[in-house]
PDB file of N, CA and C in Angstrom:
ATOM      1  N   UNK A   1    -103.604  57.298  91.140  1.00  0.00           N
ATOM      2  CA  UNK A   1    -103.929  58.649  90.699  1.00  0.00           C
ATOM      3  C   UNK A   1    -104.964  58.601  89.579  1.00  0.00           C
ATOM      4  N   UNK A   2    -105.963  59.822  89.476  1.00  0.00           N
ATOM      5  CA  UNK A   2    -106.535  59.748  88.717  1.00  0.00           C
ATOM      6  C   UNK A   2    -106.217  60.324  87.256  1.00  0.00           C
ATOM      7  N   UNK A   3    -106.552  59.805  85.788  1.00  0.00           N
ATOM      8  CA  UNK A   3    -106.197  60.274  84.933  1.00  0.00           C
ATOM      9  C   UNK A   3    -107.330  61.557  84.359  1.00  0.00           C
ATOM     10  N   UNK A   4    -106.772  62.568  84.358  1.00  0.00           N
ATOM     11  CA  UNK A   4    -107.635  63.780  83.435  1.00  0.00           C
ATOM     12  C   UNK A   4    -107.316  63.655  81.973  1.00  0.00           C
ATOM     13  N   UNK A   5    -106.368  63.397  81.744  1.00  0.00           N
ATOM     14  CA  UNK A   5    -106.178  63.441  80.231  1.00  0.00           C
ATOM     15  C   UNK A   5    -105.069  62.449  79.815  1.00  0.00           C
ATOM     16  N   UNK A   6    -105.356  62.244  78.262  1.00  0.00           N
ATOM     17  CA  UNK A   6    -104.824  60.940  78.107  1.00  0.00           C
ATOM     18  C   UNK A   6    -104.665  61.242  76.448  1.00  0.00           C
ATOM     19  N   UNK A   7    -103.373  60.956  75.707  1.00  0.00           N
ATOM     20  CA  UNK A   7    -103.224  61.550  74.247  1.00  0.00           C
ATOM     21  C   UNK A   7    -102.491  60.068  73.995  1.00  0.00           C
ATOM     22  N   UNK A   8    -102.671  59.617  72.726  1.00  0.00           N
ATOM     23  CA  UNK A   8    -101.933  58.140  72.584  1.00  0.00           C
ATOM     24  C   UNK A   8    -101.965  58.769  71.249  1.00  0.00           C
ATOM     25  N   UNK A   9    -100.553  58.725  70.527  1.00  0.00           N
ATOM     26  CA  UNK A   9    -100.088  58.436  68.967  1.00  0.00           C
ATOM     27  C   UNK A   9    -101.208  59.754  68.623  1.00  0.00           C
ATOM     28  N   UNK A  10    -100.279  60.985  69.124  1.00  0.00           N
ATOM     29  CA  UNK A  10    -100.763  62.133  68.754  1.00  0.00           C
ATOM     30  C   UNK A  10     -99.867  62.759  67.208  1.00  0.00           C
ATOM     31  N   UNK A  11    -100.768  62.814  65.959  1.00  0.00           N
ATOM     32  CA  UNK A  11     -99.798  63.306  64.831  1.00  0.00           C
ATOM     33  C   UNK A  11    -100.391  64.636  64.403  1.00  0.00           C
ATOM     34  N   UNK A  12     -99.402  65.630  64.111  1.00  0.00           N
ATOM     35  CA  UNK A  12     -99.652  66.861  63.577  1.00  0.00           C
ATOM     36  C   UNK A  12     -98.962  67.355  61.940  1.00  0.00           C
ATOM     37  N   UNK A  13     -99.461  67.681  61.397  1.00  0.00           N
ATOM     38  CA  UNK A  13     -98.730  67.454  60.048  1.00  0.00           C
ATOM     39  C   UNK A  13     -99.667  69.135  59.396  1.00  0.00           C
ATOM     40  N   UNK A  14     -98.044  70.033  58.768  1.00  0.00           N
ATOM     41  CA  UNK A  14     -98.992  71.460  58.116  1.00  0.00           C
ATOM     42  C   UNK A  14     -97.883  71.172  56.556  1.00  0.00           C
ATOM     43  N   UNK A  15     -98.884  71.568  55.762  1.00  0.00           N
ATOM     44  CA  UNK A  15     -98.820  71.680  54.823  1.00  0.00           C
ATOM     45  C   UNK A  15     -98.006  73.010  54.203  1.00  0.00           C
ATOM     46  N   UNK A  16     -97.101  72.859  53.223  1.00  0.00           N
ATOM     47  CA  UNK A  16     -96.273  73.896  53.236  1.00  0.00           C
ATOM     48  C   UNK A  16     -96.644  74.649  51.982  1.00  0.00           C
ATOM     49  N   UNK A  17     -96.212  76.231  51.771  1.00  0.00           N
ATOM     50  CA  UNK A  17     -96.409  76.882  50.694  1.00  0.00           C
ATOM     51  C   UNK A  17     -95.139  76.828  49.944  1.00  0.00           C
ATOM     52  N   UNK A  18     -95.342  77.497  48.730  1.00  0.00           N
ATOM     53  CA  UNK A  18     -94.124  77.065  47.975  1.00  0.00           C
ATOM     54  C   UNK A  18     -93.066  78.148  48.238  1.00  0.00           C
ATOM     55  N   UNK A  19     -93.247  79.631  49.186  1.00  0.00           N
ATOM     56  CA  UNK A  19     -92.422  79.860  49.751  1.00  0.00           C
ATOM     57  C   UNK A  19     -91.447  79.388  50.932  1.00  0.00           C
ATOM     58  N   UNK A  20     -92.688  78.448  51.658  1.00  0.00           N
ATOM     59  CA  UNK A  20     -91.839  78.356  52.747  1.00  0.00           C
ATOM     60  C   UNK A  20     -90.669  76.478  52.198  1.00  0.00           C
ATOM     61  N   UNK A  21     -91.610  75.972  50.802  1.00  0.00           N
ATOM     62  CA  UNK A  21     -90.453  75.146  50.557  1.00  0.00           C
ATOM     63  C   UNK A  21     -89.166  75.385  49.918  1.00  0.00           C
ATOM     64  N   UNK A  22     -88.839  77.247  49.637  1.00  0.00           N
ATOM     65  CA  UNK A  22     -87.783  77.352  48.756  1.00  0.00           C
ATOM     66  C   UNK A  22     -87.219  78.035  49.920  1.00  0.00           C
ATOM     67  N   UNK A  23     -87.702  78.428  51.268  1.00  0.00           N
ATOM     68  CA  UNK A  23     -87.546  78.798  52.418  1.00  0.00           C
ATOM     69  C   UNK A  23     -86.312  77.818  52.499  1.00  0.00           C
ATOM     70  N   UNK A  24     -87.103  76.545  53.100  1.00  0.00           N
ATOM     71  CA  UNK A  24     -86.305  75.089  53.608  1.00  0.00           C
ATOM     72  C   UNK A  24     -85.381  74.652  52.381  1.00  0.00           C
ATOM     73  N   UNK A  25     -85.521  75.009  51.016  1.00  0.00           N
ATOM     74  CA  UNK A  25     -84.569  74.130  50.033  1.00  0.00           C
ATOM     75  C   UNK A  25     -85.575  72.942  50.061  1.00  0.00           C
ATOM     76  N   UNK A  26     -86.691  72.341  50.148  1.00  0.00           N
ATOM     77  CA  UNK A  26     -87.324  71.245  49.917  1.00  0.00           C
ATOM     78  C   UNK A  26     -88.566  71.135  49.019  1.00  0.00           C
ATOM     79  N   UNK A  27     -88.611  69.853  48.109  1.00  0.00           N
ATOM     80  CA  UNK A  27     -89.814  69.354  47.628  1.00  0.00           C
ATOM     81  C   UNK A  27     -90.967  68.899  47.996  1.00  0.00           C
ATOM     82  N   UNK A  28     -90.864  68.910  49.744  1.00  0.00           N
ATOM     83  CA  UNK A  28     -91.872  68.006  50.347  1.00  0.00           C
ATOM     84  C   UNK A  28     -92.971  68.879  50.804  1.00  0.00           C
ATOM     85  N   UNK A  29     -93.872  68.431  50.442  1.00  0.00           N
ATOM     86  CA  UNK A  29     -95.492  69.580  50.584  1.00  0.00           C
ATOM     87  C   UNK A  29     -95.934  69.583  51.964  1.00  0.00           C
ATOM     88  N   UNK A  30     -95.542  68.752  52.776  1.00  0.00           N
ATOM     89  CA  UNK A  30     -95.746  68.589  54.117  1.00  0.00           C
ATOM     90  C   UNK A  30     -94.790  68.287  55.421  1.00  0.00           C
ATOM     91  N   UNK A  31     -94.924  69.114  56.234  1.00  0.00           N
ATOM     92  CA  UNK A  31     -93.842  69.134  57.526  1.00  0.00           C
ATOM     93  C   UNK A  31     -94.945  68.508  58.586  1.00  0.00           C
ATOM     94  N   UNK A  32     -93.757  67.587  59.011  1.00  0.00           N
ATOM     95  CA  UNK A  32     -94.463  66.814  60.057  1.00  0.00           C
ATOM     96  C   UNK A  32     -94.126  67.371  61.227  1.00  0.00           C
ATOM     97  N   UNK A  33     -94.623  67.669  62.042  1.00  0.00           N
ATOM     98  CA  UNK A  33     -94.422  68.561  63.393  1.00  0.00           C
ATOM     99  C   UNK A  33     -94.241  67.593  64.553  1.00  0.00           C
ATOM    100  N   UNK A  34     -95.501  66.862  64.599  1.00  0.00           N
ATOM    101  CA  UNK A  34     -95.794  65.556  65.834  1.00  0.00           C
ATOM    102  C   UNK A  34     -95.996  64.340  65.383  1.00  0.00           C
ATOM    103  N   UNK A  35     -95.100  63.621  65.704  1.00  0.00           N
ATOM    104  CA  UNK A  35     -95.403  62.298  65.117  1.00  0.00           C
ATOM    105  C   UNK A  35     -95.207  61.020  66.341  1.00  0.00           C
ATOM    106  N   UNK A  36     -96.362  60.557  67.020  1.00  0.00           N
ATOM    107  CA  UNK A  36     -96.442  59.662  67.776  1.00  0.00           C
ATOM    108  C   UNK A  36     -96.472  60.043  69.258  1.00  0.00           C
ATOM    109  N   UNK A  37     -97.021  60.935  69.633  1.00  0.00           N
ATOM    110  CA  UNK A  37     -96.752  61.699  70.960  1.00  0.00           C
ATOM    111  C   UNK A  37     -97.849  60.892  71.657  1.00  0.00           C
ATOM    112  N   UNK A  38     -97.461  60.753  72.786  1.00  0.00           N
ATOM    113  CA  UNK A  38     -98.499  60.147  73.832  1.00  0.00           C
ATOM    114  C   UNK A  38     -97.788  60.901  75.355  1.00  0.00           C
ATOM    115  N   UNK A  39     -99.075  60.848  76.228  1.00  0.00           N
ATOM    116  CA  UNK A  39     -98.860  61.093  77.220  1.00  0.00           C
ATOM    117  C   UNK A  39    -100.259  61.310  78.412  1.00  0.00           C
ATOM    118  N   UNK A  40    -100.028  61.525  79.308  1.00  0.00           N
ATOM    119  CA  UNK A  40    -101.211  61.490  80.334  1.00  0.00           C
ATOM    120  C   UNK A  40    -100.761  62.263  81.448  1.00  0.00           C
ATOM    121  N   UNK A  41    -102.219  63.245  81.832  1.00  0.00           N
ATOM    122  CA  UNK A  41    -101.866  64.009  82.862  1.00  0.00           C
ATOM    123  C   UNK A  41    -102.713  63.750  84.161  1.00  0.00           C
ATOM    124  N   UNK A  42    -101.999  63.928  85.077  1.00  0.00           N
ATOM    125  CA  UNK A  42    -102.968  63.468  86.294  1.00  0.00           C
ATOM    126  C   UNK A  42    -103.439  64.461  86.857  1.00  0.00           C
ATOM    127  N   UNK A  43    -104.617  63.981  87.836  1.00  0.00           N
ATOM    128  CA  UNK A  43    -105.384  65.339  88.664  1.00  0.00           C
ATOM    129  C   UNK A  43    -103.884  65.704  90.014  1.00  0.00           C
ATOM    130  N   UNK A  44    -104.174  67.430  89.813  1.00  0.00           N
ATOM    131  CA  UNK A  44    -102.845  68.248  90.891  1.00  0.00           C
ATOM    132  C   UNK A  44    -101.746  68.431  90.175  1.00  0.00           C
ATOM    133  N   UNK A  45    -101.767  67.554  88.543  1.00  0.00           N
ATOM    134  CA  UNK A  45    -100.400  68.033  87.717  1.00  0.00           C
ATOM    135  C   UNK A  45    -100.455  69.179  86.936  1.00  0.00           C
ATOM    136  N   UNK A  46     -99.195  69.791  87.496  1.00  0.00           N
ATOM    137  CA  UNK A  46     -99.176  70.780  86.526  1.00  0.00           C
ATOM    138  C   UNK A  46     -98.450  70.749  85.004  1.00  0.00           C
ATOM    139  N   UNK A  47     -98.661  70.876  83.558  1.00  0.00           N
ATOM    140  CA  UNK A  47     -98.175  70.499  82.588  1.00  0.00           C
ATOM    141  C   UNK A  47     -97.985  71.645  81.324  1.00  0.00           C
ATOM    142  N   UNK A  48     -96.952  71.522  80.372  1.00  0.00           N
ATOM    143  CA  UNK A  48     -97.134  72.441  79.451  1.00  0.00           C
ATOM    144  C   UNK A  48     -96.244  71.575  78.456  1.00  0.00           C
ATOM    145  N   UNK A  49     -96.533  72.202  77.321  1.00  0.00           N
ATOM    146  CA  UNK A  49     -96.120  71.890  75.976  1.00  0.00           C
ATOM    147  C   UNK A  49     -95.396  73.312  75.596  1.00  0.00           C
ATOM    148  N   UNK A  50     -93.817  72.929  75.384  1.00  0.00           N
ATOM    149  CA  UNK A  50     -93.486  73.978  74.499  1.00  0.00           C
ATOM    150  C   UNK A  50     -93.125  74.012  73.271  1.00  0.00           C
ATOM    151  N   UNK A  51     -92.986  74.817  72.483  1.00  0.00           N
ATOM    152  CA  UNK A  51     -92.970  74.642  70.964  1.00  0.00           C
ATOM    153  C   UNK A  51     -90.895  75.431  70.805  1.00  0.00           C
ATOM    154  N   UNK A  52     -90.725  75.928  69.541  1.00  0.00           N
ATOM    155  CA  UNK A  52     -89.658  76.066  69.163  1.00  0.00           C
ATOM    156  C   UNK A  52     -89.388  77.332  69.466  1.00  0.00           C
ATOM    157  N   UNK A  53     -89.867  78.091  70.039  1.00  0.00           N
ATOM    158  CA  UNK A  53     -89.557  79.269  70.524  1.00  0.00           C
ATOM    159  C   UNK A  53     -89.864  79.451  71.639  1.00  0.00           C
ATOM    160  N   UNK A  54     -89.835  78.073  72.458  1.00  0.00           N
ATOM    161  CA  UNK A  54     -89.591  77.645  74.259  1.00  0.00           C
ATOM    162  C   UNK A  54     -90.369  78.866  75.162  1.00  0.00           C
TER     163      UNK A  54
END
């Protein structure tokens, strides 16, 4: 099969405000979202990414 797309050690990282850290109860300035994602899609695949509200 052929490859269309191809993601290796995909990282996403957002930076937080100081509401949303008294939001969480945390000190940490940054939420890591994606950390190490890989994957590959082939030609005729169908694919999706869902997030936290599916």
């Amino acid at each position: 099969m052929q490859e269309v797309l191809v993601v290796k050690d995909l990282v996403k990282t957002f930076k937080l405000s100081k509401k949303q850290q008294k939001i969480e109860k945390t000190d940490i300035k940054v939420k890591v979202a994606v950390d190490g994602l890989s994957f590959s899609a082939y030609k005729g695949e169908i694919y999706g990414l869902l997030g936290p509200n599916g």
